[in-house]
N, C-alpha and C. Protein backbone atom coordinates (compact mmCIF):
# COMPACT_ATOMS: atom_id res chain seq x y z
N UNK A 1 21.42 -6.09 1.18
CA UNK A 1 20.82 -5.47 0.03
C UNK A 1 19.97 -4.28 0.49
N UNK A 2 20.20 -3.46 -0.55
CA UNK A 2 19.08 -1.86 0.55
C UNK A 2 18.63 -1.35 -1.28
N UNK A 3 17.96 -0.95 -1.78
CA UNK A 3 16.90 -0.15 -2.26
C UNK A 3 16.09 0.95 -2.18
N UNK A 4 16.39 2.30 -3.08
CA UNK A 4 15.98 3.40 -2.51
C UNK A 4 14.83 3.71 -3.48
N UNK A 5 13.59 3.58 -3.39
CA UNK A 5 12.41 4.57 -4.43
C UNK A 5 12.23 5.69 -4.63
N UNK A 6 11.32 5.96 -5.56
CA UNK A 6 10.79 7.42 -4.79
C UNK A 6 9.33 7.43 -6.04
N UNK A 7 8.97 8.53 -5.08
CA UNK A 7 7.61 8.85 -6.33
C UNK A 7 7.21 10.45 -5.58
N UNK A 8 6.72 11.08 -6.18
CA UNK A 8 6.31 12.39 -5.81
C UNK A 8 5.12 12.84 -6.26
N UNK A 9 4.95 13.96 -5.73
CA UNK A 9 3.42 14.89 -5.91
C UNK A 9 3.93 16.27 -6.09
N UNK A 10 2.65 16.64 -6.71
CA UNK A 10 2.74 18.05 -6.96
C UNK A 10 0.94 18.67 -6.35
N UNK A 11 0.86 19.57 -6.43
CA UNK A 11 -0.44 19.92 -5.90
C UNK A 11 -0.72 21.52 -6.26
N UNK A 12 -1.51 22.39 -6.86
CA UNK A 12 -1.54 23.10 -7.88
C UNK A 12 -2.89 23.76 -7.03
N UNK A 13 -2.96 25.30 -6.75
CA UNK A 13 -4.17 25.15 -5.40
C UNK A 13 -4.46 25.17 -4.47
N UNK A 14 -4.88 25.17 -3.33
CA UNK A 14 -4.70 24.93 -1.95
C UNK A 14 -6.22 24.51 -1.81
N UNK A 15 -6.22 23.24 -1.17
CA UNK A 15 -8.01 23.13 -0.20
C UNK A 15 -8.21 22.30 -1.64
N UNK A 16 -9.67 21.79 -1.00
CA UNK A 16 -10.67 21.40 -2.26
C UNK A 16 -10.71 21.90 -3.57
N UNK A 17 -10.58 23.16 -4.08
CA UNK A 17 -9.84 23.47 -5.15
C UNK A 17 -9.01 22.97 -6.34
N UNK A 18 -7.76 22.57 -5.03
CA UNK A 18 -6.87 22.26 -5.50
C UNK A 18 -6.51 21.13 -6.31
N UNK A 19 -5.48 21.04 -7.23
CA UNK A 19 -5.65 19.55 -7.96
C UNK A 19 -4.52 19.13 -7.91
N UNK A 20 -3.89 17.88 -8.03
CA UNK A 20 -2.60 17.55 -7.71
C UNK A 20 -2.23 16.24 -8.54
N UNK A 21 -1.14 15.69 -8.89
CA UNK A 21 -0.87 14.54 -10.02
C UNK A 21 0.09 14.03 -8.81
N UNK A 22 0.90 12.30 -8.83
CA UNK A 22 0.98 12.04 -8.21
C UNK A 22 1.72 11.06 -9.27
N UNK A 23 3.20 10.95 -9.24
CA UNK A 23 4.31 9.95 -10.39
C UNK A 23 5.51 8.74 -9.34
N UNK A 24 5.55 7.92 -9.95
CA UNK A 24 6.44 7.32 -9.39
C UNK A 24 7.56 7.10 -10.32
N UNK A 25 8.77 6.81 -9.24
CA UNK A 25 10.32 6.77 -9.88
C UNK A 25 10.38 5.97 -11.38
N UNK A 26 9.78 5.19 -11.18
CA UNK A 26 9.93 3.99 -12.33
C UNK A 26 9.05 4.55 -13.51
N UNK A 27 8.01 5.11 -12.83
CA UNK A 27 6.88 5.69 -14.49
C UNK A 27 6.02 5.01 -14.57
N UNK A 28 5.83 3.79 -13.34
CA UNK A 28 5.23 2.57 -13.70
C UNK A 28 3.54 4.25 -13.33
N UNK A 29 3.74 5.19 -12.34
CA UNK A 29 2.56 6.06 -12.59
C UNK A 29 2.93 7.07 -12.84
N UNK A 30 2.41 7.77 -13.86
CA UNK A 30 3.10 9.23 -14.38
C UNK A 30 2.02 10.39 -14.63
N UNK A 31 2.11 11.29 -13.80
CA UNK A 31 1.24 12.27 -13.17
C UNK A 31 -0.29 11.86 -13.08
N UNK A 32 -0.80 11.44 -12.20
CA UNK A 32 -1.85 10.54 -12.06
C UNK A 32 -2.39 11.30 -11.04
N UNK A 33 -3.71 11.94 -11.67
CA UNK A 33 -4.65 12.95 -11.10
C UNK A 33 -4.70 12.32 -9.51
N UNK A 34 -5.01 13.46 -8.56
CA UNK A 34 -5.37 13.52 -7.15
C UNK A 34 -5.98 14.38 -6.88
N UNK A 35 -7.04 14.48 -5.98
CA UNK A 35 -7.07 16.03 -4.93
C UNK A 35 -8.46 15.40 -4.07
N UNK A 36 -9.17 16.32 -3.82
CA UNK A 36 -10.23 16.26 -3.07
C UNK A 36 -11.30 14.98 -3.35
N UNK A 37 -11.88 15.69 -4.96
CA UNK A 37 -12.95 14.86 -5.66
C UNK A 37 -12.33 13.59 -5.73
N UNK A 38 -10.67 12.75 -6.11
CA UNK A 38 -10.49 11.63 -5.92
C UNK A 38 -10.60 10.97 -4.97
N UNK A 39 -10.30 11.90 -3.69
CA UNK A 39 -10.16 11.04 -2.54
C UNK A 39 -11.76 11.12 -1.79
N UNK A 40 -12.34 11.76 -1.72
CA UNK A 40 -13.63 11.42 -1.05
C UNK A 40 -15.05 11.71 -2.29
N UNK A 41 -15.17 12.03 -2.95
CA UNK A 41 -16.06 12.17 -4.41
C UNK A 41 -16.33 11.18 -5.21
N UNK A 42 -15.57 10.17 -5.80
CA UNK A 42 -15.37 9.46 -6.75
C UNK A 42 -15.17 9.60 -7.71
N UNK A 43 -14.12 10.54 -8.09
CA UNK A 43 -13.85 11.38 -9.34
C UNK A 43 -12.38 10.80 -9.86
N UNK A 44 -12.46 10.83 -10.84
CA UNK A 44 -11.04 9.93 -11.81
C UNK A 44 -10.00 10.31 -11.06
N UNK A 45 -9.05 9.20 -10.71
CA UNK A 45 -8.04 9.46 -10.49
C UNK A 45 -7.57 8.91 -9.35
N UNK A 46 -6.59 8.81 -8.36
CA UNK A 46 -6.12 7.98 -7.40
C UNK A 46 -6.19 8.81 -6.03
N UNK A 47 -5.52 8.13 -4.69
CA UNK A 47 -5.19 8.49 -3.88
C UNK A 47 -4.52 8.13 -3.12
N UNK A 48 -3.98 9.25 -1.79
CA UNK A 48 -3.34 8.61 -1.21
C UNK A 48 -3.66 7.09 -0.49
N UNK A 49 -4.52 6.60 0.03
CA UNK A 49 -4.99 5.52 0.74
C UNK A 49 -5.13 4.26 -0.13
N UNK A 50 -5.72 4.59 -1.62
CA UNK A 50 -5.59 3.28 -2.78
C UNK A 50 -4.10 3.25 -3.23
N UNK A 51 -3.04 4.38 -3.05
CA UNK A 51 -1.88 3.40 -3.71
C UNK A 51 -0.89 2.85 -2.09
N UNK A 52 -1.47 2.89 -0.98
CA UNK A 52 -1.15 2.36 0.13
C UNK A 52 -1.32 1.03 0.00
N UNK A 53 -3.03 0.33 -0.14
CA UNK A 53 -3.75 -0.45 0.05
C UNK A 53 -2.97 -1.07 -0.85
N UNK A 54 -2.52 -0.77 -2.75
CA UNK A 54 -1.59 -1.47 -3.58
C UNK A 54 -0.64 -1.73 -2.89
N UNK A 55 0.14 -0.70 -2.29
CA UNK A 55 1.58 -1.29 -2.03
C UNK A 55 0.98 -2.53 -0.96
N UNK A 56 0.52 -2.24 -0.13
CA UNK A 56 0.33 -3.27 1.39
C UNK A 56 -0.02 -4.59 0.40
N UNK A 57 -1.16 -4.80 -0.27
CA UNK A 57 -1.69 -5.59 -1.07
C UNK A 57 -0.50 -6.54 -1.63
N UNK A 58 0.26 -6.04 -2.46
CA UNK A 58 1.18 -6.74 -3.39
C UNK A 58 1.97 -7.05 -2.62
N UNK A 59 3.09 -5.92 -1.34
CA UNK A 59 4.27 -6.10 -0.69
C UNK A 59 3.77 -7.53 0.19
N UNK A 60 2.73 -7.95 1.06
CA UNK A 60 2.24 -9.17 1.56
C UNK A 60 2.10 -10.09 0.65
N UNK A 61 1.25 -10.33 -0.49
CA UNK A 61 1.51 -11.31 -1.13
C UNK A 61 2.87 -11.64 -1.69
N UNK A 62 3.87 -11.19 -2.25
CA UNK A 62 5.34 -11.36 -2.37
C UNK A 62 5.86 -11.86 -1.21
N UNK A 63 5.96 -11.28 -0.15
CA UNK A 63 6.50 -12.08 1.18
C UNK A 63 5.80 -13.34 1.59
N UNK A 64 4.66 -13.67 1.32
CA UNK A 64 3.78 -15.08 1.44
C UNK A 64 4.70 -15.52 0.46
N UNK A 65 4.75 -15.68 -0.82
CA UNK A 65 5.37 -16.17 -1.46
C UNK A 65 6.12 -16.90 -1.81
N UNK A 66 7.53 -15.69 -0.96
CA UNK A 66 8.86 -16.15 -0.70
C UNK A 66 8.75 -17.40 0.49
N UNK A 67 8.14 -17.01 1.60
CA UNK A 67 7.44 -17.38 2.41
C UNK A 67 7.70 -19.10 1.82
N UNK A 68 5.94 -19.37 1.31
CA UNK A 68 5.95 -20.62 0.51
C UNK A 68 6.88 -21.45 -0.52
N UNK A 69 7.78 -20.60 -1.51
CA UNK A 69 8.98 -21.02 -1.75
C UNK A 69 9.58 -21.55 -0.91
N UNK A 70 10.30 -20.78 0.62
CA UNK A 70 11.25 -21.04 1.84
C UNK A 70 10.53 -22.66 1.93
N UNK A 71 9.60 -22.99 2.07
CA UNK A 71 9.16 -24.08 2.81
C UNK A 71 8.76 -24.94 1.91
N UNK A 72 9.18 -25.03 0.54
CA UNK A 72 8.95 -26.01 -0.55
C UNK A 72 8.32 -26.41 -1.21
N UNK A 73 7.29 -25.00 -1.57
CA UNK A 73 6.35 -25.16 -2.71
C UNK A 73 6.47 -24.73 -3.55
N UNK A 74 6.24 -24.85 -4.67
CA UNK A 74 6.62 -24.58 -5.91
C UNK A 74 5.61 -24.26 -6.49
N UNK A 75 4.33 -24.48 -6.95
CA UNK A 75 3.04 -24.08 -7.69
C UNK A 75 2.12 -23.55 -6.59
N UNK A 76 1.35 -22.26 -7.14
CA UNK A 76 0.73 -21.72 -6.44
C UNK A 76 0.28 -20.54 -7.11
N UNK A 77 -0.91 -20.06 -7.01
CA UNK A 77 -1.72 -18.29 -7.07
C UNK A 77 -1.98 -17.90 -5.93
N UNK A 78 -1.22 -16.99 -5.23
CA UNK A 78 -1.87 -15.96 -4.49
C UNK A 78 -2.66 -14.83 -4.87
N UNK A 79 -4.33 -14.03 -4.28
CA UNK A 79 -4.98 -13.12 -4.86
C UNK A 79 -5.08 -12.34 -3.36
N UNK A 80 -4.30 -10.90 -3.75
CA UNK A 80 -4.89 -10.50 -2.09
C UNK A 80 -5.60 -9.09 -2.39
N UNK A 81 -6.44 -8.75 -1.38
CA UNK A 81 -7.12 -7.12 -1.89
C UNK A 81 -7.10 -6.40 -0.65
N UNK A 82 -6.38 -5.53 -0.23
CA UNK A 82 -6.24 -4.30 0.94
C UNK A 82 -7.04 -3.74 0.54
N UNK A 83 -8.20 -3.31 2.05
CA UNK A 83 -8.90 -2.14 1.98
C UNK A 83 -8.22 -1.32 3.20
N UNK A 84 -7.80 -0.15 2.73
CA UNK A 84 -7.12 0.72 3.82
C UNK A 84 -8.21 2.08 3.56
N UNK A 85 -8.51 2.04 5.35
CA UNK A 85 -9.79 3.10 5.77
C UNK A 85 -8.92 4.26 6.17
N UNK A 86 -9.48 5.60 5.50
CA UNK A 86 -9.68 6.77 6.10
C UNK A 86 -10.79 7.09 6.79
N UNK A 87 -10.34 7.46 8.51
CA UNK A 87 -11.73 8.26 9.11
C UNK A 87 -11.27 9.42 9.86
N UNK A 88 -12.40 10.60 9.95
CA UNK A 88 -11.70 11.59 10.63
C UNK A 88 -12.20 11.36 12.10
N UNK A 89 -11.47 12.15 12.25
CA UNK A 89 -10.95 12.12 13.89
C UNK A 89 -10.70 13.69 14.34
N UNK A 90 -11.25 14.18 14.70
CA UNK A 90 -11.18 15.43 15.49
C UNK A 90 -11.44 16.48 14.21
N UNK A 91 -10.21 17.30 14.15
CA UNK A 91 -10.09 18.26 12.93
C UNK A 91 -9.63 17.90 11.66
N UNK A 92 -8.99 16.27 11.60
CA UNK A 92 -8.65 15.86 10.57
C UNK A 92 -8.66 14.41 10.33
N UNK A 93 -7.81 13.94 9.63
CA UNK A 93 -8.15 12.22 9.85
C UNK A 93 -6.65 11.68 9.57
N UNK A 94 -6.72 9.87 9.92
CA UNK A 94 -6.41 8.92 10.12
C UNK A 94 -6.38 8.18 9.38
N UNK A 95 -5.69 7.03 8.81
CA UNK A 95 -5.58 5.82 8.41
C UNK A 95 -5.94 4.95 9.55
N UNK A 96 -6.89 4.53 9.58
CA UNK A 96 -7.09 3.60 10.62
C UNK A 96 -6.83 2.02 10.64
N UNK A 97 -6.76 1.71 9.52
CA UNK A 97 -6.78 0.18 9.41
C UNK A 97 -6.31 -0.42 7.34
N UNK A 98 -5.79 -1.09 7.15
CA UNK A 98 -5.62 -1.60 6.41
C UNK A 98 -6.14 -3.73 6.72
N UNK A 99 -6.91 -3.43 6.00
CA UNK A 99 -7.73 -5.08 5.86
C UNK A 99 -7.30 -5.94 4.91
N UNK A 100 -6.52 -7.35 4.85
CA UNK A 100 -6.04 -7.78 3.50
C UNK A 100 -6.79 -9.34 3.61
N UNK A 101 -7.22 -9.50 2.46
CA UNK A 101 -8.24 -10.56 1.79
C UNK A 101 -7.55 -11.55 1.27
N UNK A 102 -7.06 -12.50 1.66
CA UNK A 102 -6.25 -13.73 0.59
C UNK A 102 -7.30 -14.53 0.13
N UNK A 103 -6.91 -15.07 -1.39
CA UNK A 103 -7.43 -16.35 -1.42
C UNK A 103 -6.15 -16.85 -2.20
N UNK A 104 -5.76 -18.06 -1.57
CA UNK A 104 -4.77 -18.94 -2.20
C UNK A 104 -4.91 -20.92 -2.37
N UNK A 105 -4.20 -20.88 -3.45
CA UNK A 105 -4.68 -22.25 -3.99
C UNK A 105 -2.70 -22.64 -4.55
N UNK A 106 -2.57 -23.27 -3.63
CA UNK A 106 -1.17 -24.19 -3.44
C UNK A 106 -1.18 -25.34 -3.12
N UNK A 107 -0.33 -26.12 -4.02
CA UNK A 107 -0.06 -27.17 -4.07
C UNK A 107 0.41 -27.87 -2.98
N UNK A 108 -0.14 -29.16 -2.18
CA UNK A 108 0.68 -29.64 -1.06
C UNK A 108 1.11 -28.94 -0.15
N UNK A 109 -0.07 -27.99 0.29
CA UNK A 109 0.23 -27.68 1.46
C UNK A 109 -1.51 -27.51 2.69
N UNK A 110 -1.37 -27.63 3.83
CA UNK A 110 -2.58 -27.70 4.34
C UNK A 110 -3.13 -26.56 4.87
N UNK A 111 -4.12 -26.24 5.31
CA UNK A 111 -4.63 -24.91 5.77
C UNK A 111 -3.94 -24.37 6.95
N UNK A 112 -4.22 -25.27 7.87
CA UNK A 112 -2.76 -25.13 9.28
C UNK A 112 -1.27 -24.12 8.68
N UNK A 113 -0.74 -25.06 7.38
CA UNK A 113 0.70 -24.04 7.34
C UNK A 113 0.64 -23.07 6.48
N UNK A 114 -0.76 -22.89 5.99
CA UNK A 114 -0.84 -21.64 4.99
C UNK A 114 -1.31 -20.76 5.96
N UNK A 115 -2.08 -20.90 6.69
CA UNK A 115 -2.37 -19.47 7.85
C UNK A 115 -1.84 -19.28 8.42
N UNK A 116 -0.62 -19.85 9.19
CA UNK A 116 0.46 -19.72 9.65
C UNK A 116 1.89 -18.96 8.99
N UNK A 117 1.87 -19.21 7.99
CA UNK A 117 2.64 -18.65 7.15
C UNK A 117 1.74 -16.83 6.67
N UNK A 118 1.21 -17.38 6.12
CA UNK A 118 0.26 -16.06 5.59
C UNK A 118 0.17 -14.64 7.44
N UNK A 119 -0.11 -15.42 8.23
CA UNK A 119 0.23 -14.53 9.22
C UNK A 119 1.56 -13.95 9.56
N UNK A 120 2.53 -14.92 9.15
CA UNK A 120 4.14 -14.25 9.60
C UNK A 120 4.15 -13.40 8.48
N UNK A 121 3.82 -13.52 7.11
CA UNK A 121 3.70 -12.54 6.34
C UNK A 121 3.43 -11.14 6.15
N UNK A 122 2.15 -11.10 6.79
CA UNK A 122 1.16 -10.16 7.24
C UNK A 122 2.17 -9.20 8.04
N UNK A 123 2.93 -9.58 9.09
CA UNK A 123 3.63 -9.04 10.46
C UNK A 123 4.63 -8.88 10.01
N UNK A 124 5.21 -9.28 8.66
CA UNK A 124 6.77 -9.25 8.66
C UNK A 124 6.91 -8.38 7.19
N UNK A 125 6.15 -8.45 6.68
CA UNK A 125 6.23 -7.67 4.89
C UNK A 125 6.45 -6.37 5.26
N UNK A 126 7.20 -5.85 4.68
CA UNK A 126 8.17 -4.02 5.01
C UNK A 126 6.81 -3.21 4.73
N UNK A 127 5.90 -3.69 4.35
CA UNK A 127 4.79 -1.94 4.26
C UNK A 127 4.19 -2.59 5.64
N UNK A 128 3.71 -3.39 6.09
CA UNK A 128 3.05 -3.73 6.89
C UNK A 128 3.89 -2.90 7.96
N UNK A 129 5.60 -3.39 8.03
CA UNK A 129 5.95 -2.59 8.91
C UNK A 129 6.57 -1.03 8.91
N UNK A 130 6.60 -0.95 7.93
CA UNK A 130 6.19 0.65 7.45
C UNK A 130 4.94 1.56 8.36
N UNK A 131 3.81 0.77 8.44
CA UNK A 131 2.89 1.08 9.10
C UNK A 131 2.70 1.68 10.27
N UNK A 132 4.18 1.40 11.14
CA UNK A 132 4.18 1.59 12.26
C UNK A 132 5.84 2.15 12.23
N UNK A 133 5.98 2.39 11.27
CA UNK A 133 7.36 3.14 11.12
C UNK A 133 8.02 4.85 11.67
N UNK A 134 9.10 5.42 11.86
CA UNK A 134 9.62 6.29 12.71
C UNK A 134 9.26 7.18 10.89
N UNK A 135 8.56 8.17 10.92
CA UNK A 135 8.96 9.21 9.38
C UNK A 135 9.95 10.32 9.93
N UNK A 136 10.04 10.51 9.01
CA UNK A 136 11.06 11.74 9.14
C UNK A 136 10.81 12.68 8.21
N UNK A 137 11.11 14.21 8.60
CA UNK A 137 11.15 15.49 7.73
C UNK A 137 11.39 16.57 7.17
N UNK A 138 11.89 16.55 6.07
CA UNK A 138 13.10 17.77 5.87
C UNK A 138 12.64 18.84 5.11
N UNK A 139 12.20 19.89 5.11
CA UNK A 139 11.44 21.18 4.53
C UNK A 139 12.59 22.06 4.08
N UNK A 140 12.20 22.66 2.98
CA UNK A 140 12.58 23.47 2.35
C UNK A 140 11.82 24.78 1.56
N UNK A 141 11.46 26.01 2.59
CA UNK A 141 10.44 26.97 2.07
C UNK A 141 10.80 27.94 1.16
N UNK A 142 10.12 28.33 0.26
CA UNK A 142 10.44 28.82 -0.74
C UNK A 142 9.74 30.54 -0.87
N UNK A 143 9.10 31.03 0.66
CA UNK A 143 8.58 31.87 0.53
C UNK A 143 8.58 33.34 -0.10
């Protein structure tokens, strides 16, 4: 099975200035303010690092999940919350870390095979390994 997304940006501006909206394939976000003031200000609107922390957030709890299904549980809430840090570093910055918070309450199972599980999760969920993934880049200038 393979699955292709997409979501895009636009950016209107250059520098701090600038303002930028930010949509995904599905619509589930549709031009959803960005730029400077979102990402370090606290000004309406999203960024790159909070819809990371979502994807990492949700893509781990789904693989716990399946996870706990595989091994024969059936009732259960998983709650998880990614904090993924920006810091700069020289002339610019880094993602340095993504932090994820579980709390889970499942049926018939003990702490031993839920942290155990919840860790293969962690290591094995596609953003997690995204994280450390090969990108690639194809430009097209329009000068």
């Amino acid at each position: 099975m393979k699955t292709t997304n997409t979501g895009s940006a636009r950016y209107e501006g250059l520098g701090k200035s600038g303002k930028g909206s930010v949509s995904t394939g599905s619509g589930a976000l549709k031009d959803q303010p960005y730029g400077f003031a979102t990402r370090f200000e606290g000004a309406p609107g999203t960024n790159p690092e909070e819809l990371i922390a979502a994807a990492h957030a949700s893509c781990f709890t789904m693989a716990l999940s399946f996870a706990l299904a595989r091994a024969g549980h059936e009732q259960g809430t998983l709650d998880t919350e990614a904090k993924v840090t920006l810091e700069k570093e020289g002339e610019g910055f880094t993602v340095t870390r993504s932090d994820l918070t579980l709390t889970g309450r499942v049926e018939g199972i003990g702490r031993e095979e839920f942290e155990k599980l919840a860790a293969e999760a962690k290591a094995n969920c596609p953003i997690s390994k995204l994280l450390k993934a090969e990108i690639t880049l194809e430009t097209t200038f329009e000068g």
